[in-house]
N, C-alpha and C. Protein backbone atom coordinates (compact mmCIF):
# COMPACT_ATOMS: atom_id res chain seq x y z
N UNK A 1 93.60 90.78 73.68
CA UNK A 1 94.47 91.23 74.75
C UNK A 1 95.80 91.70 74.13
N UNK A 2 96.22 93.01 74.39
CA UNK A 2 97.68 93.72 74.04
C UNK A 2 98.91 92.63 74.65
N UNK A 3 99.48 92.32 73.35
CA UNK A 3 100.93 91.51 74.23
C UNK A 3 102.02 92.96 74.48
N UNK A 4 102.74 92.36 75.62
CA UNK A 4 103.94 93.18 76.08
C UNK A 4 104.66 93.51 74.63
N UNK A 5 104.87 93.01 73.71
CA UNK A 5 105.26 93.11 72.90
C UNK A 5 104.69 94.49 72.17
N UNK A 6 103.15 94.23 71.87
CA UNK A 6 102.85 95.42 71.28
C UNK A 6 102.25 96.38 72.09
N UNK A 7 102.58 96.31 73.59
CA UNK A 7 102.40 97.49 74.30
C UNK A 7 103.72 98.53 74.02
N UNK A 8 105.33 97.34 73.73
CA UNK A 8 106.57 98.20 73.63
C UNK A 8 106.42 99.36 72.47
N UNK A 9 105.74 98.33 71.42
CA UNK A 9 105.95 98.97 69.95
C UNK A 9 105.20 99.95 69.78
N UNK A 10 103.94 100.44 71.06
CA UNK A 10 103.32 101.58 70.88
C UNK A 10 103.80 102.33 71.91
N UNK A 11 104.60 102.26 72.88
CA UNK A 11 105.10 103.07 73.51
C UNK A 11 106.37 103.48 72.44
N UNK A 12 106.87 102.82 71.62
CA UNK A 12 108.15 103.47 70.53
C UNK A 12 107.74 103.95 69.65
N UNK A 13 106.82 104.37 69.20
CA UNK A 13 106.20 104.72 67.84
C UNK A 13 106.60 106.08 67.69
N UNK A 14 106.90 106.82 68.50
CA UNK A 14 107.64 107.99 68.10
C UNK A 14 109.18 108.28 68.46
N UNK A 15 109.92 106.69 68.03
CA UNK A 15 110.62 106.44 69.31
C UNK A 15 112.23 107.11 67.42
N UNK A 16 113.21 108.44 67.96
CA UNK A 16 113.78 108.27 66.69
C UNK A 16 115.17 108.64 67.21
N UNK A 17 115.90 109.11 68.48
CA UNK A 17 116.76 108.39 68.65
C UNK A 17 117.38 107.78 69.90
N UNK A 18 118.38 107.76 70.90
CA UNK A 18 118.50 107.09 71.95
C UNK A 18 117.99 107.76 72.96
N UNK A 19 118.41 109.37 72.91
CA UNK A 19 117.76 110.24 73.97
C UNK A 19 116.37 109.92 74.24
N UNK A 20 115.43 109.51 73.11
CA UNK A 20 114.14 109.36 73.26
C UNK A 20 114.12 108.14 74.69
N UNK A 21 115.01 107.19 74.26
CA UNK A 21 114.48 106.23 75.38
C UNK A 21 114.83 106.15 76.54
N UNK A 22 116.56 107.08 76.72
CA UNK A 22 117.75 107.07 77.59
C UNK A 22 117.65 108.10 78.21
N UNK A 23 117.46 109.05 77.68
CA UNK A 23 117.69 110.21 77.90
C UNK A 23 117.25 110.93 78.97
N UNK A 24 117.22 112.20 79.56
CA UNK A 24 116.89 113.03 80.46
C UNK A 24 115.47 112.74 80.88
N UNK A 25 114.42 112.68 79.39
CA UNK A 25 113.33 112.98 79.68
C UNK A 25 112.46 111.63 78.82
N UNK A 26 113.53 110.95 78.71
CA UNK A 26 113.28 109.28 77.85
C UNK A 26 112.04 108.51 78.49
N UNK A 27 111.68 107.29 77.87
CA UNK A 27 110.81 106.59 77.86
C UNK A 27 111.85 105.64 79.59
N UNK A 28 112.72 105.30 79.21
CA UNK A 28 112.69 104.64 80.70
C UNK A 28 112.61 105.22 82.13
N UNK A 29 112.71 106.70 81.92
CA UNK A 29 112.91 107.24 83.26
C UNK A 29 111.17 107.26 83.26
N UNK A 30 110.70 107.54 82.56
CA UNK A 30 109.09 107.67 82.64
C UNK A 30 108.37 106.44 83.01
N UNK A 31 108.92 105.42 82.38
CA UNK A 31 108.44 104.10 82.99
C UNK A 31 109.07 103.96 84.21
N UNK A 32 110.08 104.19 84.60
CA UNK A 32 110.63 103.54 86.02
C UNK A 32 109.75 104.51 86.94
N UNK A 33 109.39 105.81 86.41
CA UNK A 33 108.56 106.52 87.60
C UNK A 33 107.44 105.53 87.33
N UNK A 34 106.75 105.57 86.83
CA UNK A 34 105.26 105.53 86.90
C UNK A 34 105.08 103.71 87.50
N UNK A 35 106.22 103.28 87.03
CA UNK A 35 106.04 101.68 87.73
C UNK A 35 105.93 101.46 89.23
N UNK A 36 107.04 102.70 89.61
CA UNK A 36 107.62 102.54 91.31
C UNK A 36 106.10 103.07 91.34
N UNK A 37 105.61 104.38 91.01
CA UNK A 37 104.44 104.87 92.00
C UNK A 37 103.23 104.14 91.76
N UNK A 38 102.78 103.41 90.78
CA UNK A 38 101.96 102.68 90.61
C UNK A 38 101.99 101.07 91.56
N UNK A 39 103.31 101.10 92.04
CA UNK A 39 103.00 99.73 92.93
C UNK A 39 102.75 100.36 94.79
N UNK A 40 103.25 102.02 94.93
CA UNK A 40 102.94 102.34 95.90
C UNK A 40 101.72 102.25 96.00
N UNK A 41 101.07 102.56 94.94
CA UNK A 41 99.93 102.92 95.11
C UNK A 41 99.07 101.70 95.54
N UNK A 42 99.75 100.42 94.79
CA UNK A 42 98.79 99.01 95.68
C UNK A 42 99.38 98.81 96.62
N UNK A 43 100.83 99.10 97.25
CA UNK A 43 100.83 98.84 98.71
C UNK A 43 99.99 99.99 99.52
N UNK A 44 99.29 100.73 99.24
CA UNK A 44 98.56 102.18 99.80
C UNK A 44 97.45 101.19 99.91
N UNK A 45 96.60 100.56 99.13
CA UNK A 45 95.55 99.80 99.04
C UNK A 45 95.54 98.77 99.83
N UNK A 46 96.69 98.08 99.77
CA UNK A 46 96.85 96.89 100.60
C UNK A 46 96.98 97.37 101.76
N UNK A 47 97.42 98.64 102.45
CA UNK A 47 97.74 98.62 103.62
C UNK A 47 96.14 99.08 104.65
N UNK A 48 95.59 100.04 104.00
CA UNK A 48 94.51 100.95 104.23
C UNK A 48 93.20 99.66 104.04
N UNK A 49 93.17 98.83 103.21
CA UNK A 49 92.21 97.30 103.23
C UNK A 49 90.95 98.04 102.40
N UNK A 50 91.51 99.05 101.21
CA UNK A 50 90.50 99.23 100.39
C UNK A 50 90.80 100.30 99.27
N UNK A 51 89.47 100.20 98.11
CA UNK A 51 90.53 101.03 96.81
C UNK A 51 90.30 102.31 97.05
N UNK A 52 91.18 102.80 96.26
CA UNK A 52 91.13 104.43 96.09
C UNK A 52 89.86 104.86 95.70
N UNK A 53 89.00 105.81 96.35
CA UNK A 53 87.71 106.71 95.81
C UNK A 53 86.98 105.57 96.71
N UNK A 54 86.92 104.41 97.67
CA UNK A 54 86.19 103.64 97.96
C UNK A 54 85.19 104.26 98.92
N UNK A 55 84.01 104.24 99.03
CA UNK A 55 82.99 104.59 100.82
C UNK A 55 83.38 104.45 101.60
N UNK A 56 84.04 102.90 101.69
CA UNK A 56 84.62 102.46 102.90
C UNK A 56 85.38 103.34 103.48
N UNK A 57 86.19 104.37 103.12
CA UNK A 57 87.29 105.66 103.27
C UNK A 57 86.64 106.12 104.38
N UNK A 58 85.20 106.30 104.29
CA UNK A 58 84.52 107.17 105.54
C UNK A 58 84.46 106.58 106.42
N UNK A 59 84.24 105.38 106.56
CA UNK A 59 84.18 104.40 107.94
C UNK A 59 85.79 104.26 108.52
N UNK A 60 86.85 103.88 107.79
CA UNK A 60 87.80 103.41 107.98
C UNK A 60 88.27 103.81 109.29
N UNK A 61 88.70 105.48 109.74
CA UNK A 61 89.19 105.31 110.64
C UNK A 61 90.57 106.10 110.19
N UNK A 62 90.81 105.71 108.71
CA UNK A 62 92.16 106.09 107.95
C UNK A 62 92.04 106.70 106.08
N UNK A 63 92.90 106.71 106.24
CA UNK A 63 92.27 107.49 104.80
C UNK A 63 93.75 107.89 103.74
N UNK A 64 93.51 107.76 102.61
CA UNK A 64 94.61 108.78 101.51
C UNK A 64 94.83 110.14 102.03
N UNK A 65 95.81 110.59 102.13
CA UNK A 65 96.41 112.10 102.13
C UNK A 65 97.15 112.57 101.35
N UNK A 66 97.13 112.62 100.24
CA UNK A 66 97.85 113.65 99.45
C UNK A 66 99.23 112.58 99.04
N UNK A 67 99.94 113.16 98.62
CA UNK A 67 102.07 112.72 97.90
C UNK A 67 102.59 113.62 98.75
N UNK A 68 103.76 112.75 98.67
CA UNK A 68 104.79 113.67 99.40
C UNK A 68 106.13 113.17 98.28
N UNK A 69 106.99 113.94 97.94
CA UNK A 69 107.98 113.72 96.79
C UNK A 69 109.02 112.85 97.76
N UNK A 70 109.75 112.28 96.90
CA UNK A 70 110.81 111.52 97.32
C UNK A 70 111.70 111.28 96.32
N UNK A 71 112.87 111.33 96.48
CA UNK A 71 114.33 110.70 95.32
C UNK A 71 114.62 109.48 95.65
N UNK A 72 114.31 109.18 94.57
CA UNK A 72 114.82 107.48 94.63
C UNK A 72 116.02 107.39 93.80
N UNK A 73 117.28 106.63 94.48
CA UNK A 73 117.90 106.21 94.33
C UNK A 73 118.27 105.27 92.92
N UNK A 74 118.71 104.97 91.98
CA UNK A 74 118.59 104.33 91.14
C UNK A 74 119.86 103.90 90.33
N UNK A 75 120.56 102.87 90.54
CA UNK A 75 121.54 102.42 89.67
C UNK A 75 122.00 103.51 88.20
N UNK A 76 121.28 104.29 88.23
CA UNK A 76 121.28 105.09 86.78
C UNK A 76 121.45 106.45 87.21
N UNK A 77 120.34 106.98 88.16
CA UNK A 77 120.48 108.30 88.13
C UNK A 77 119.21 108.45 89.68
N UNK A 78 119.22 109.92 90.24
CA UNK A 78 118.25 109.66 90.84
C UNK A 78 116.57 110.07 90.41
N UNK A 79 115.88 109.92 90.79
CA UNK A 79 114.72 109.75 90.51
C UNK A 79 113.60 110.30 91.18
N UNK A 80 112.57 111.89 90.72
CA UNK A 80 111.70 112.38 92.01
C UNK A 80 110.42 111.63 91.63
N UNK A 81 109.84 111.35 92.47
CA UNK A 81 108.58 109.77 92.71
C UNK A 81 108.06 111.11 93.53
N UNK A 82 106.55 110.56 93.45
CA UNK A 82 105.09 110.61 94.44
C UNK A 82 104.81 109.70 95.23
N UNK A 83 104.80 109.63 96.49
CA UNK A 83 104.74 108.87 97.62
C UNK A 83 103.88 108.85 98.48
N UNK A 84 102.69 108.18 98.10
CA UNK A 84 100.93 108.70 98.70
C UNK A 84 101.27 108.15 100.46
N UNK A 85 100.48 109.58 101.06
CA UNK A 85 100.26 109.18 102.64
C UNK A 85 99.18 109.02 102.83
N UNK A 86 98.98 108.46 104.32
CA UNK A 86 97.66 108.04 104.63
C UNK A 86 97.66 109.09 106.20
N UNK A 87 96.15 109.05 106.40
CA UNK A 87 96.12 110.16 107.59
C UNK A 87 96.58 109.82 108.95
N UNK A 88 96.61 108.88 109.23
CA UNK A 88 97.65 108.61 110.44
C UNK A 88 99.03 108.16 110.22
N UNK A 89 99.17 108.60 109.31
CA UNK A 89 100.71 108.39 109.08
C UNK A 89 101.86 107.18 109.50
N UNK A 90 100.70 106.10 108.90
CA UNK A 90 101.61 104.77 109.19
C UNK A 90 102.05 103.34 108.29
N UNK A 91 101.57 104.75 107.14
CA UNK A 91 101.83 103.94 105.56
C UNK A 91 103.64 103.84 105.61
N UNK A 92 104.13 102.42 105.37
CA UNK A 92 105.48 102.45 105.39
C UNK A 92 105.77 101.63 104.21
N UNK A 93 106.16 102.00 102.39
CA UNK A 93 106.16 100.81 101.40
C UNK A 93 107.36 99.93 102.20
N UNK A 94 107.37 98.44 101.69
CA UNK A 94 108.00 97.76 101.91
C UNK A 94 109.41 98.00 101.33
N UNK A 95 109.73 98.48 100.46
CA UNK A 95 111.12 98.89 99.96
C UNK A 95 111.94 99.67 100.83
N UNK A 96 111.02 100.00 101.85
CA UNK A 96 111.62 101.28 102.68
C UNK A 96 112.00 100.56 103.56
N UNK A 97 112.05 99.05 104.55
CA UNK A 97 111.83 98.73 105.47
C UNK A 97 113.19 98.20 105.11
């Protein structure tokens, strides 16, 4: 099993100076996206009561629809995120509430 540790040291491996990590197009703005949309994506799951690509999709009643962009706000800078909808339009993440 990868420790956090050597998940960092392979995400730095081409890591040579601050811009790389800080910067415009750095390793943290890339992680802070992909963290925020990766937990939408399990409140999308949790809300809808099944996974992405599942059968169940056809029975449901409800379903994935596409992203819709959003700026997130961020102590640092702002931030454009993917923000998965669902077809009745009553996906609401909890951060939003």
């Amino acid at each position: 099993m990868t420790t956090f540790h050597e998940l960092l040291d392979e995400l730095m491996k081409n890591y040579e100076n601050p811009q790389d990590l800080m910067g415009e197009n750095g390793l943290l703005k890339a992680l802070t996206k992909a963290l925020e949309e990766r937990a939408l994506e399990g409140e999308m799951t949790d809300h809808l009561g099944y996974e992405k690509r599942s059968p169940e999709a056809d029975k449901s009643g409800n379903s994935r629809n596409g992203y819709s962009g959003k700026t997130l706000k961020t102590p640092k800078e702002n931030l454009q995120i993917e923000v998965p909808r669902d077809r009745n339009r009553r996906f609401s993440p909890s951060w939003w509430a």
